[in-house]
N, C-alpha and C. Protein backbone atom coordinates (compact mmCIF):
# COMPACT_ATOMS: atom_id res chain seq x y z
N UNK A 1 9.21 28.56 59.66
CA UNK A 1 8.91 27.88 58.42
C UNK A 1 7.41 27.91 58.19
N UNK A 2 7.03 27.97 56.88
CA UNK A 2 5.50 28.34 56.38
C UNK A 2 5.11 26.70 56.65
N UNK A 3 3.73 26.78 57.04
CA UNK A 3 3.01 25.59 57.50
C UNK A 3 1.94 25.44 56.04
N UNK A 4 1.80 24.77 54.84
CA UNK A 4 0.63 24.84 54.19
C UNK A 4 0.18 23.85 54.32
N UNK A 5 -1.62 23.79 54.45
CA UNK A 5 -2.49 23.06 54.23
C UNK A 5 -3.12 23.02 53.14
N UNK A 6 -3.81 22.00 52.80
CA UNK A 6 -4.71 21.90 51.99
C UNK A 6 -6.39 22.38 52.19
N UNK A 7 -7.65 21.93 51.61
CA UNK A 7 -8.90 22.23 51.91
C UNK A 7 -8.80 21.58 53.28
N UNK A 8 -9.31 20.57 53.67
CA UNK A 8 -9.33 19.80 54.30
C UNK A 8 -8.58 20.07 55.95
N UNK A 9 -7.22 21.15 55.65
CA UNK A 9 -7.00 21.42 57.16
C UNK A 9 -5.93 20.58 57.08
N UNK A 10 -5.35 19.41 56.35
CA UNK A 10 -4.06 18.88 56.62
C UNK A 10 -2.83 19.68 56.14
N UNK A 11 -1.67 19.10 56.47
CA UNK A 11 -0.60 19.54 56.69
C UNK A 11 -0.39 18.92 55.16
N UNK A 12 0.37 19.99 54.25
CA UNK A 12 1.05 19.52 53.08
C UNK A 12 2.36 19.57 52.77
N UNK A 13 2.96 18.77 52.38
CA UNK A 13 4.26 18.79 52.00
C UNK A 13 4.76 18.98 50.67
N UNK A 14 5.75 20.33 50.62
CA UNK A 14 5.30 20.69 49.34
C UNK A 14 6.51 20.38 48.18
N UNK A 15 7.68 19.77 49.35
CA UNK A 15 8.50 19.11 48.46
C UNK A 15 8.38 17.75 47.93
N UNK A 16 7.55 16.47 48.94
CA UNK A 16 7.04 15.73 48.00
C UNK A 16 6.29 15.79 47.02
N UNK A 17 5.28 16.86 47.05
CA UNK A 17 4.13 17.53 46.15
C UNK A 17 4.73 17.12 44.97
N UNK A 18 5.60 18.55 45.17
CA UNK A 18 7.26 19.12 43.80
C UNK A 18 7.40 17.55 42.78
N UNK A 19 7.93 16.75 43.95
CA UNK A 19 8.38 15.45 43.81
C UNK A 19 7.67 14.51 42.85
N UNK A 20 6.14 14.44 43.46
CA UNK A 20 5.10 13.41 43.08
C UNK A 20 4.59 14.40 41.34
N UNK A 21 4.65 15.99 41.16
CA UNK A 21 4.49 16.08 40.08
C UNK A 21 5.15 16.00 38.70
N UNK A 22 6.80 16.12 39.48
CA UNK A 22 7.67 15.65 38.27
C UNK A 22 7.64 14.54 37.48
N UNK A 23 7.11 13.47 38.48
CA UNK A 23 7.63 12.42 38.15
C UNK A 23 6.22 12.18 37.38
N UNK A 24 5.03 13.06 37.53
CA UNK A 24 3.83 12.18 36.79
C UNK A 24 4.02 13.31 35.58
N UNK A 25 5.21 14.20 35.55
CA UNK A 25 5.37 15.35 34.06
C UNK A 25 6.60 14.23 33.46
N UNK A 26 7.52 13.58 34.01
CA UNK A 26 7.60 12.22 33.61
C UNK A 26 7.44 11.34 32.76
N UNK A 27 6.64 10.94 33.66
CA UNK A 27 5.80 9.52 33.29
C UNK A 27 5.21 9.95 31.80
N UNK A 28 4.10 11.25 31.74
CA UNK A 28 3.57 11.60 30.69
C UNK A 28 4.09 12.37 29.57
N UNK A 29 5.39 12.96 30.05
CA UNK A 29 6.57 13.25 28.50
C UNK A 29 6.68 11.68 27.99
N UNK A 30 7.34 10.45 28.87
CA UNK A 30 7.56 8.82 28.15
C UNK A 30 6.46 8.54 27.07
N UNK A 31 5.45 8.73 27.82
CA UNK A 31 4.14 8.24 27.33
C UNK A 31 4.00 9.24 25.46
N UNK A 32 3.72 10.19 25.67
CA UNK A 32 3.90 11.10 24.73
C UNK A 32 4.84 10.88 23.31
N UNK A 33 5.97 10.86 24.37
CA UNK A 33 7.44 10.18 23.16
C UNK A 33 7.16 9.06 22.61
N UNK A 34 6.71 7.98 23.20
CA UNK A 34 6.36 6.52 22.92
C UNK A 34 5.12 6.66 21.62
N UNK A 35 4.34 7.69 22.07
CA UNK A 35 3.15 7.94 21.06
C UNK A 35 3.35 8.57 19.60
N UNK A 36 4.31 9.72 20.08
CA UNK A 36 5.24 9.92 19.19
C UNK A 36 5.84 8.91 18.05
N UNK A 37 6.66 8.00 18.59
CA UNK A 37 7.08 7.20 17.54
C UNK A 37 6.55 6.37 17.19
N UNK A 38 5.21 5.99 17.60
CA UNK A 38 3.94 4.84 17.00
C UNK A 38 3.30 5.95 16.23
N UNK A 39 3.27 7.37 15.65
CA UNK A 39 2.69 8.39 15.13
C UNK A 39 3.22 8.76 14.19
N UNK A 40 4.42 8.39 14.38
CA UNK A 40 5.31 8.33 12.93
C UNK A 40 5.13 7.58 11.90
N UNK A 41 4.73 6.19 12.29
CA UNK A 41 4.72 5.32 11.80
C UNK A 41 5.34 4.07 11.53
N UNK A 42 5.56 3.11 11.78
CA UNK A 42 6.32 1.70 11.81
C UNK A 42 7.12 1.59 10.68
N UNK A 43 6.33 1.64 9.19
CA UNK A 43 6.69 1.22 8.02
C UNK A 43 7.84 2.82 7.71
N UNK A 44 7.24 3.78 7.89
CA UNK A 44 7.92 5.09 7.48
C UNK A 44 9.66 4.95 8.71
N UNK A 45 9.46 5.02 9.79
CA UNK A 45 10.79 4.30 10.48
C UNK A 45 11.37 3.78 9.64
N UNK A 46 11.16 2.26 9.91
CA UNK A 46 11.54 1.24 9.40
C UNK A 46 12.45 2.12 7.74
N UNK A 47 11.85 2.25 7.00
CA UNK A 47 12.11 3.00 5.61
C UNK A 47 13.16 3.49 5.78
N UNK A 48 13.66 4.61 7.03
CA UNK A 48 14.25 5.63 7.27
C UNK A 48 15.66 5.00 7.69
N UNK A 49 15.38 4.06 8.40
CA UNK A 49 16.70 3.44 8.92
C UNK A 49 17.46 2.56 8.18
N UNK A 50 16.25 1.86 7.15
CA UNK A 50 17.08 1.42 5.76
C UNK A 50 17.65 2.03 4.68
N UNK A 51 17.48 3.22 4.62
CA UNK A 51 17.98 4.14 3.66
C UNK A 51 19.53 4.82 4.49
N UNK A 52 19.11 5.19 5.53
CA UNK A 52 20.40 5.61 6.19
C UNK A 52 21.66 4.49 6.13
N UNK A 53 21.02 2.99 6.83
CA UNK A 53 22.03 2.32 6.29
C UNK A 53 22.50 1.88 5.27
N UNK A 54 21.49 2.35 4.09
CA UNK A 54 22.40 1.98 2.43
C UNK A 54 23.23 3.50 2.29
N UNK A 55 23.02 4.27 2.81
CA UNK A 55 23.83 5.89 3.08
C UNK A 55 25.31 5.69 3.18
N UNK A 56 24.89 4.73 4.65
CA UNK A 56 26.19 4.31 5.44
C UNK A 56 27.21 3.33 5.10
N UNK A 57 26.31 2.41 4.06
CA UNK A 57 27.42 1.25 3.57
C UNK A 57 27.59 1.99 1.77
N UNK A 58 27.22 2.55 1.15
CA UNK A 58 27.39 3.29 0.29
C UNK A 58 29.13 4.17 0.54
N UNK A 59 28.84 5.55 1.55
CA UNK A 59 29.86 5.54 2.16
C UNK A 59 31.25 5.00 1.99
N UNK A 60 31.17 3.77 2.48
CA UNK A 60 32.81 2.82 2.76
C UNK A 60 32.78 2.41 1.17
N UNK A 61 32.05 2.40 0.29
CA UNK A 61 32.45 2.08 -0.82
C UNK A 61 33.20 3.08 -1.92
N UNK A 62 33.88 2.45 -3.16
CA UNK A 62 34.79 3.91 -3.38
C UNK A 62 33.49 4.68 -4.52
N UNK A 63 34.45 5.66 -5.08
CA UNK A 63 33.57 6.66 -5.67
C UNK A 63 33.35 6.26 -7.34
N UNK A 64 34.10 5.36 -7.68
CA UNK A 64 34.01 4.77 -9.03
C UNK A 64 33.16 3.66 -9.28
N UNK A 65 32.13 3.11 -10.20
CA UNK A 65 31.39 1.86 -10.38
C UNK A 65 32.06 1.66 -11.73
N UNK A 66 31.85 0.42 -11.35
CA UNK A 66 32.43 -0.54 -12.97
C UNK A 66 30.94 -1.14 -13.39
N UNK A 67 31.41 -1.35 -14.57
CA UNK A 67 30.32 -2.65 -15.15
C UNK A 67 30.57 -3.78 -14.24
N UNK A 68 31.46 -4.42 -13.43
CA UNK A 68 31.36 -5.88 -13.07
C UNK A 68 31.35 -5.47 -11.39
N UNK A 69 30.61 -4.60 -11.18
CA UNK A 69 30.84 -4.46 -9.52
C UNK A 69 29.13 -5.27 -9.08
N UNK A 70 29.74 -6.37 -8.57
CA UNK A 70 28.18 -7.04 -8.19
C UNK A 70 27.32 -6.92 -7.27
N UNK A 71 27.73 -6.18 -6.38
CA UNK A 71 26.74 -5.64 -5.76
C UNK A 71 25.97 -4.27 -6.29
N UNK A 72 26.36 -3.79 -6.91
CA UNK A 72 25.51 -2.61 -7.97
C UNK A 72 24.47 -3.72 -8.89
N UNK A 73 25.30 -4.09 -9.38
CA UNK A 73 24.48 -5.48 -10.44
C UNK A 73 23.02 -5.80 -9.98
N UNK A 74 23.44 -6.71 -8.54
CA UNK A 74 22.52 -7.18 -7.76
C UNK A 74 21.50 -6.33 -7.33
N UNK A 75 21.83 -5.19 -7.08
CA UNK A 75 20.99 -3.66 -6.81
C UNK A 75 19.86 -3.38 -8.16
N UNK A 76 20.71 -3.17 -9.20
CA UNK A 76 19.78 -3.11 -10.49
C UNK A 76 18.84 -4.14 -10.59
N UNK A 77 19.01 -5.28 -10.46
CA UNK A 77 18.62 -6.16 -11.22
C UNK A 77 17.10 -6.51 -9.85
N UNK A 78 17.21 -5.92 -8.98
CA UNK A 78 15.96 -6.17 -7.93
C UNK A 78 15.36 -4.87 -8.11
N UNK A 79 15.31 -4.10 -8.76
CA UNK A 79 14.20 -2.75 -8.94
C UNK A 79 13.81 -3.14 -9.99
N UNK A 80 12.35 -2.84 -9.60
CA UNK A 80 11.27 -3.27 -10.69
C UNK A 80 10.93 -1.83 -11.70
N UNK A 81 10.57 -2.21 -12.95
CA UNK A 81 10.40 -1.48 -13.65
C UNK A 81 9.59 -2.09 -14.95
N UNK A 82 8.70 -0.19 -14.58
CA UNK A 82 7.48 -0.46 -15.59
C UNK A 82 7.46 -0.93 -16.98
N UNK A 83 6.76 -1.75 -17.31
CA UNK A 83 6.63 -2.14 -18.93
C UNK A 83 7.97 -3.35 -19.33
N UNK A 84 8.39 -3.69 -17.94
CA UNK A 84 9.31 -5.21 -18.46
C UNK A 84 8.69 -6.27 -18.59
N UNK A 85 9.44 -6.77 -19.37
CA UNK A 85 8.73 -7.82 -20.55
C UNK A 85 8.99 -8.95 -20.11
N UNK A 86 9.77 -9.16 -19.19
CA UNK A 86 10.21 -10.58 -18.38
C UNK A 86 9.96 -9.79 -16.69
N UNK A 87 8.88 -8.74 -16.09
CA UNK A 87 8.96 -9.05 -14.64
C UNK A 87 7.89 -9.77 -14.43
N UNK A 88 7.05 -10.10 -14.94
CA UNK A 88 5.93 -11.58 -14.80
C UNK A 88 6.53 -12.26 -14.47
N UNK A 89 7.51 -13.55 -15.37
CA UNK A 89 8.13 -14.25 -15.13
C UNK A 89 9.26 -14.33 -14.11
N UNK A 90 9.62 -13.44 -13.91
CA UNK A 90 10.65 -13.14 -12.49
C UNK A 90 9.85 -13.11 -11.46
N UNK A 91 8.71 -12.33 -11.55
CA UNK A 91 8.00 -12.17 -10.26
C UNK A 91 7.40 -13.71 -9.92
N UNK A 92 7.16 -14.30 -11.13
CA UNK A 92 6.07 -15.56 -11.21
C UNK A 92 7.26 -16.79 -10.48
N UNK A 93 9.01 -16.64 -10.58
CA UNK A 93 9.49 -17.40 -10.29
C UNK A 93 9.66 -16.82 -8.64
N UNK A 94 9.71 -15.73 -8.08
CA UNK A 94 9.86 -15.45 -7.02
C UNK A 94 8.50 -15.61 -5.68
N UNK A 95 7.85 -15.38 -6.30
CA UNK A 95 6.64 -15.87 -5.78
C UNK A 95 5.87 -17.15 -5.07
N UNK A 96 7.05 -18.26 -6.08
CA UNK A 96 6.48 -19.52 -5.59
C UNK A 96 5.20 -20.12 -6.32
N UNK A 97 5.21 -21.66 -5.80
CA UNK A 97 3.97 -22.38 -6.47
C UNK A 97 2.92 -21.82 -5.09
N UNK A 98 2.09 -21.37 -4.79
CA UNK A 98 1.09 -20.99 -3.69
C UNK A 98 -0.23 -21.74 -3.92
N UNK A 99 -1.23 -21.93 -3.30
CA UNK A 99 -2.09 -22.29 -3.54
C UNK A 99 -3.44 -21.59 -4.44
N UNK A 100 -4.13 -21.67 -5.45
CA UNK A 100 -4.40 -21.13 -6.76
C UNK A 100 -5.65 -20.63 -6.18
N UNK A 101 -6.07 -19.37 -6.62
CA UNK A 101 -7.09 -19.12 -5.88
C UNK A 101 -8.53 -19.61 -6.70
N UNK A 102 -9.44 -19.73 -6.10
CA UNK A 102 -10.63 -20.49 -7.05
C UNK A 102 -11.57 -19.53 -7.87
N UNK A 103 -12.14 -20.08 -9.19
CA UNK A 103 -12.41 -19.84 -10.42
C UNK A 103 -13.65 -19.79 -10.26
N UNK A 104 -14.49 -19.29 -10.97
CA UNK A 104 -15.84 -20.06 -11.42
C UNK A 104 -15.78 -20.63 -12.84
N UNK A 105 -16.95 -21.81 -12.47
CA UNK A 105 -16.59 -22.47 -13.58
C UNK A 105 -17.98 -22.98 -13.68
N UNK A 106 -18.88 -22.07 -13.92
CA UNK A 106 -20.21 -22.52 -14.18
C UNK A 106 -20.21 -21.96 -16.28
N UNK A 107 -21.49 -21.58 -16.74
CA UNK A 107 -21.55 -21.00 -17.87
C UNK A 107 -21.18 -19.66 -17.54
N UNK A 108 -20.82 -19.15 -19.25
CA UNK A 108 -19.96 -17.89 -19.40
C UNK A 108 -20.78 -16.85 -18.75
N UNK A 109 -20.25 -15.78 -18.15
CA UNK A 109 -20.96 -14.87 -17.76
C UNK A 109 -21.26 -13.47 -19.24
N UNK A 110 -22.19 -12.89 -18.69
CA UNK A 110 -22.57 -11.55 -20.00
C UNK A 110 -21.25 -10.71 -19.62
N UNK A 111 -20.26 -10.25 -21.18
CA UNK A 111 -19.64 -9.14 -20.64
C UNK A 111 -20.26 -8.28 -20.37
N UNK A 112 -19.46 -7.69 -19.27
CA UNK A 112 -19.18 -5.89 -18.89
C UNK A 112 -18.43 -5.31 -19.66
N UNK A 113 -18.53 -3.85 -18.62
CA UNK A 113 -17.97 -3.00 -19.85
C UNK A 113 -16.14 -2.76 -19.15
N UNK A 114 -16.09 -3.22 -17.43
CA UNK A 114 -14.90 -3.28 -17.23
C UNK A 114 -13.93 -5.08 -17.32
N UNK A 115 -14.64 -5.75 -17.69
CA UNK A 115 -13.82 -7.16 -18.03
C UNK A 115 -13.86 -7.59 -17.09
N UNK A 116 -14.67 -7.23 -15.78
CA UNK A 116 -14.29 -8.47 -14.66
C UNK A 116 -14.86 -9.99 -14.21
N UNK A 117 -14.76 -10.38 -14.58
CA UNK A 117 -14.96 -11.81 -14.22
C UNK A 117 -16.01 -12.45 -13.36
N UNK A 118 -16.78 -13.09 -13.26
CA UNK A 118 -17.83 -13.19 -11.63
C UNK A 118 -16.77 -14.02 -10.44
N UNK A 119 -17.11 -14.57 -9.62
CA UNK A 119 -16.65 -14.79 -8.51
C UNK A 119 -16.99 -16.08 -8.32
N UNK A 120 -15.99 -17.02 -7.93
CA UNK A 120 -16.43 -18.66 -7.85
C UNK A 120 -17.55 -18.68 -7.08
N UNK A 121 -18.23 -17.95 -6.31
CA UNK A 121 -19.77 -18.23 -6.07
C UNK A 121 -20.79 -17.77 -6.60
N UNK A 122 -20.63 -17.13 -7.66
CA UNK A 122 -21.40 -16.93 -8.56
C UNK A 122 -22.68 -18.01 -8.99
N UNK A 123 -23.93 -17.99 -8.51
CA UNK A 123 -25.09 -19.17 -9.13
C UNK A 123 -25.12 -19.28 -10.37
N UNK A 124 -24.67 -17.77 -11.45
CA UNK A 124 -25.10 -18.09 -13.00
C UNK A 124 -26.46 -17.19 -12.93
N UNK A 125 -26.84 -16.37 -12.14
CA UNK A 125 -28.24 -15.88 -12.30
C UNK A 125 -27.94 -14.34 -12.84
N UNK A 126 -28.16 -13.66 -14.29
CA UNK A 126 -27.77 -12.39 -14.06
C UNK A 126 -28.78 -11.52 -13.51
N UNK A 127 -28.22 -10.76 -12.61
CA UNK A 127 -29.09 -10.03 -11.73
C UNK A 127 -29.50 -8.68 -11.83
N UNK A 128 -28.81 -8.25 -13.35
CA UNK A 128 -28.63 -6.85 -13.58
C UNK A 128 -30.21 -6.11 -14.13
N UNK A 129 -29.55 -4.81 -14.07
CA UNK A 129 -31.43 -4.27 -14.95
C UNK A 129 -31.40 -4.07 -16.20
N UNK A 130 -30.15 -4.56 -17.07
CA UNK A 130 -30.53 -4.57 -18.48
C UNK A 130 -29.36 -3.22 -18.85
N UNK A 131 -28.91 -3.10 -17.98
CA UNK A 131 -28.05 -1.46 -18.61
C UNK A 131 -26.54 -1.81 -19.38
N UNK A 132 -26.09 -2.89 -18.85
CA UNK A 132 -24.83 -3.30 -19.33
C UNK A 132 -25.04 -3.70 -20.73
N UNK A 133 -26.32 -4.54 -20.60
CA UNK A 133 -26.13 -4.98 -22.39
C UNK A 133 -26.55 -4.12 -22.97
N UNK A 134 -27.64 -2.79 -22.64
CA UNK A 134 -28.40 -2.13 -23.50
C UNK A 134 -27.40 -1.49 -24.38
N UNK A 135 -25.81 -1.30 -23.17
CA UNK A 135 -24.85 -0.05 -23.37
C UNK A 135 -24.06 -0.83 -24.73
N UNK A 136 -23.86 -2.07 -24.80
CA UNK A 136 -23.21 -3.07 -25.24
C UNK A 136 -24.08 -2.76 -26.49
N UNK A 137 -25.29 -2.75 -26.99
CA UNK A 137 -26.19 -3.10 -28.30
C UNK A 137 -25.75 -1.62 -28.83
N UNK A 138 -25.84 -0.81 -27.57
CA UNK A 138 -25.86 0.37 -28.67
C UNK A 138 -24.36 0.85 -29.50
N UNK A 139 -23.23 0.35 -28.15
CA UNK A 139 -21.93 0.51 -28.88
C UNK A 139 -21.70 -0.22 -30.20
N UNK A 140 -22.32 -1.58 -29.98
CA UNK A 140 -21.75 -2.35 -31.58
C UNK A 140 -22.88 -1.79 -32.61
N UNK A 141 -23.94 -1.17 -32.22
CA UNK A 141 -25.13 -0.26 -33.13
C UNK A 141 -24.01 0.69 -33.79
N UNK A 142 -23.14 1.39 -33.00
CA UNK A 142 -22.74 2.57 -33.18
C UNK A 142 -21.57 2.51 -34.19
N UNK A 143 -20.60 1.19 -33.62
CA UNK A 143 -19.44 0.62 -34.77
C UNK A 143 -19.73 0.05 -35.75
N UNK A 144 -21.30 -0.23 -36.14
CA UNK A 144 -22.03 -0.77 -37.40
C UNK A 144 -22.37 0.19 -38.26
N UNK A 145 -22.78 1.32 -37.69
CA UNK A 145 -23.27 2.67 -38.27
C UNK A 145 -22.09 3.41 -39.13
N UNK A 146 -21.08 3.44 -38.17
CA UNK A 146 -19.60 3.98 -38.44
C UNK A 146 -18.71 3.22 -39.60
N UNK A 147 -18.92 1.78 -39.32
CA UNK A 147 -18.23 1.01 -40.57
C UNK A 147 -19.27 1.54 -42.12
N UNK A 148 -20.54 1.24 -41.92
CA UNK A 148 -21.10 1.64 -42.66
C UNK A 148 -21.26 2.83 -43.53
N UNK A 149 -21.14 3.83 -42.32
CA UNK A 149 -21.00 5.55 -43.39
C UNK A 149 -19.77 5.34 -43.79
N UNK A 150 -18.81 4.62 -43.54
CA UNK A 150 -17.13 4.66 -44.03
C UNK A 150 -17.18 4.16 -45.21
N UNK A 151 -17.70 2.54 -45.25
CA UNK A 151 -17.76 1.87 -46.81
C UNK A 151 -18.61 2.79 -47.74
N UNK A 152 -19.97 3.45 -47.09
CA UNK A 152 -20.58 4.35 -48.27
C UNK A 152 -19.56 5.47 -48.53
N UNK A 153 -19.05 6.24 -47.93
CA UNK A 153 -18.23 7.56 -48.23
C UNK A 153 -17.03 6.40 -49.13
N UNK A 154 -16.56 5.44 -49.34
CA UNK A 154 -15.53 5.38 -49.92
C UNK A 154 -15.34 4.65 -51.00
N UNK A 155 -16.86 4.60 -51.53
CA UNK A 155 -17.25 4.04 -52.81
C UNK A 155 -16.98 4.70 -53.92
């Protein structure tokens, strides 16, 4: 029988060797797989297994829908959709009374040109270099000019 050593001059054994590397090719396929499905993603899973099971209970149901089948009903009536005129109020009742988030409520701030609001810590100091309103004088300059050549051209 073949005797192998290592550097060192000891005696090696090359079926525990065998042994000790499977198990750390192992250990690091688990590891891998595990990484794997944290790489997928939680929320995208999650997604996947809820769709399969509306697949699956879909399935046992028959192939015809009525108007009065209430669980279709109930299905419609929880997908949201753009430009409804009552999902404020649905959302506003689903939502709950929560606690209101805070305002400022010092004097009015100068509009902008995107409508946003200042921030309840706002001091009231405007801090800007003059560009927002300059943009502001010249637009209502510009809808003054425009009303104006309109009433002259339509005299």
């Amino acid at each position: 029988e073949t005797i192998h050593r290592d550097r060192s001059g000891r005696k090696v054994d090359l079926a525990a060797q065998r042994a000790e590397l499977a198990a750390k090719r192992r250990e690091r396929e688990a590891r891998e797989e595990a990484n794997m499905e944290w790489g997928r993603g939680f929320v995208q899973t999650r997604d996947a297994e809820a769709r399969k099971a509306r697949l699956d209970a879909e399935a046992d149901r028959p192939l015809a829908v009525y108007a009065d089948d209430r669980e279709r009903n109930e299905e419609l009536k929880g997908v949201d959709r753009w430009g409804d005129p009552m999902a404020a109020l649905v959302a506003k009742n689903k939502a709950g009374k929560g606690k209101p988030r805070p305002v400022y409520k010092g004097p009015p701030a100068a509009p902008n040109r995107f409508g946003i609001l200042p921030g309840y810590r706002w001091d009231g100091v405007d801090r800007s270099n003059g560009a927002e309103a300059a943009m502001f004088s010249k637009k209502n300059e510009r809808a003054t000019d425009a009303l104006a050549a309109y009433k002259w051209s339509t005299e």
